[in-house]
C-alpha atoms as a PDB file:
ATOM      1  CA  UNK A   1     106.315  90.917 102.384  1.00  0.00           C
ATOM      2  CA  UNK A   2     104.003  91.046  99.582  1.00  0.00           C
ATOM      3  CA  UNK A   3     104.158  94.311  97.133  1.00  0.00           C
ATOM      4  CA  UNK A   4     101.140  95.158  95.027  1.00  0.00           C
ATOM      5  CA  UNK A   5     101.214  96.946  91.835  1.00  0.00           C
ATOM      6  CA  UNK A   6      97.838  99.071  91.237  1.00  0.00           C
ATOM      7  CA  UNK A   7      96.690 100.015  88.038  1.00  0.00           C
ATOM      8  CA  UNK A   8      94.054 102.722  87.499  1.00  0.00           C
ATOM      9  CA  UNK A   9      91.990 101.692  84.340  1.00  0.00           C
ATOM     10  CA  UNK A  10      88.492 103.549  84.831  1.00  0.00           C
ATOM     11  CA  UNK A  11      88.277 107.024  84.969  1.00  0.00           C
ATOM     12  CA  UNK A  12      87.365 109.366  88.168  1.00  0.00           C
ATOM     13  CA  UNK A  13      84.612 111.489  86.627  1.00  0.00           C
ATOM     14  CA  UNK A  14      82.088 111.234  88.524  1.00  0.00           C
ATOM     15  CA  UNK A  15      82.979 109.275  91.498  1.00  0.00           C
ATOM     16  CA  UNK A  16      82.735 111.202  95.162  1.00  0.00           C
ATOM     17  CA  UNK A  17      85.183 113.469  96.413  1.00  0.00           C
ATOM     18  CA  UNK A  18      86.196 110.655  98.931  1.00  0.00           C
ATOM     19  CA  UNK A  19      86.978 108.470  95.876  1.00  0.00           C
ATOM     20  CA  UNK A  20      89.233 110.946  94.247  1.00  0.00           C
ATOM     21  CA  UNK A  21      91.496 111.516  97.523  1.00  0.00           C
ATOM     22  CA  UNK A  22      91.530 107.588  98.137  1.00  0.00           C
ATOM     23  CA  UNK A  23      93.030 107.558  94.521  1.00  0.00           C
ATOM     24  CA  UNK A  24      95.336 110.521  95.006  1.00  0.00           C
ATOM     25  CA  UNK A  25      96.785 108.812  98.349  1.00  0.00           C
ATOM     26  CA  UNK A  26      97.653 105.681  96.435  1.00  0.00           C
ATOM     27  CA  UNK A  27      99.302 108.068  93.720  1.00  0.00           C
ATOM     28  CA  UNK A  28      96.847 107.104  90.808  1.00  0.00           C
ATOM     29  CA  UNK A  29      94.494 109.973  89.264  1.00  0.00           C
ATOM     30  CA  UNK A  30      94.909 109.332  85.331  1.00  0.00           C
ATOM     31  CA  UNK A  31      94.014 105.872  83.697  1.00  0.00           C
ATOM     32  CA  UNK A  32      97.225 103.831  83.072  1.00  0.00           C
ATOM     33  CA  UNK A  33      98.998 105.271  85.988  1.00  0.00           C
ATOM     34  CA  UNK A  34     100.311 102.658  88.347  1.00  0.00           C
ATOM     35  CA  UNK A  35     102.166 102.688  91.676  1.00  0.00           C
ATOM     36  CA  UNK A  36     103.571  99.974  94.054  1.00  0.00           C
ATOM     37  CA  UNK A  37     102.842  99.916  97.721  1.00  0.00           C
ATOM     38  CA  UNK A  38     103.712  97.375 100.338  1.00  0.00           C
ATOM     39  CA  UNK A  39     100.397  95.456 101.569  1.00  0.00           C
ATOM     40  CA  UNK A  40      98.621  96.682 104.670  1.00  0.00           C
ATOM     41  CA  UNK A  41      95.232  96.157 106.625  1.00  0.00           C
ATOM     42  CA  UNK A  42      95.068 100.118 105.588  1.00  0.00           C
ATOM     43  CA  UNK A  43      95.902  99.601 102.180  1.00  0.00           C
ATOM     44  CA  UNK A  44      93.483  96.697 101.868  1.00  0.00           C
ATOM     45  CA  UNK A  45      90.312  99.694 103.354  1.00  0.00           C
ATOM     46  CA  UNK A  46      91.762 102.108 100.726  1.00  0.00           C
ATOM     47  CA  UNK A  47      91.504  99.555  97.332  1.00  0.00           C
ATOM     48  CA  UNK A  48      88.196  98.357  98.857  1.00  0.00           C
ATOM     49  CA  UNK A  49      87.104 101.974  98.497  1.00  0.00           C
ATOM     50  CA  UNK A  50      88.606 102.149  94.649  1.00  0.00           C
ATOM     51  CA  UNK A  51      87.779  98.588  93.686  1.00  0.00           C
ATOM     52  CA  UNK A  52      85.891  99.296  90.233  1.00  0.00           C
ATOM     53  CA  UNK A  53      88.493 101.833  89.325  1.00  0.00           C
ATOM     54  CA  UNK A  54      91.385 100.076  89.791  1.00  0.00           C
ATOM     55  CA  UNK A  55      92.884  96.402  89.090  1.00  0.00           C
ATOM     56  CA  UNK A  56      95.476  94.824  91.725  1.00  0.00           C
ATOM     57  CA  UNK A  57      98.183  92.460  90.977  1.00  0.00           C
ATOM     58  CA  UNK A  58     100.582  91.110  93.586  1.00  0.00           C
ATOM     59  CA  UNK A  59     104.140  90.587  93.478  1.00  0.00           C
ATOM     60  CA  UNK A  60     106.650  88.643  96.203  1.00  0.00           C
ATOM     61  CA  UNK A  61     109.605  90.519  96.899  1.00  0.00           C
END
């Protein structure tokens, strides 16, 4: 199964209250903060939401 590492690397200020709790669920919230979650179809809807605040890069475990 693939394993994604996401990055945050734009701030939050600004962004709508549904973009800040999309960010908190994938346990960014501060620029350079990253976390690693298994890919999903529900993870997929939750970057797609974030997309120009985060950056995605995929690794095979």
């Amino acid at each position: 199964m693939t394993t994604l590492k996401i990055t945050q690397v734009r701030s939050a200020i600004g962004q709508s209250d549904r973009h800040l709790g999309t960010l908190r669920a994938l346990g960014l919230g501060k620029i350079g903060r990253s976390a690693e979650h298994r890919d999903s179809p529900e993870l997929q809807g939750m970057l797609r939401k974030v997309r120009h605040l985060v950056r995605v890069d995929a690794k095979e475990s």
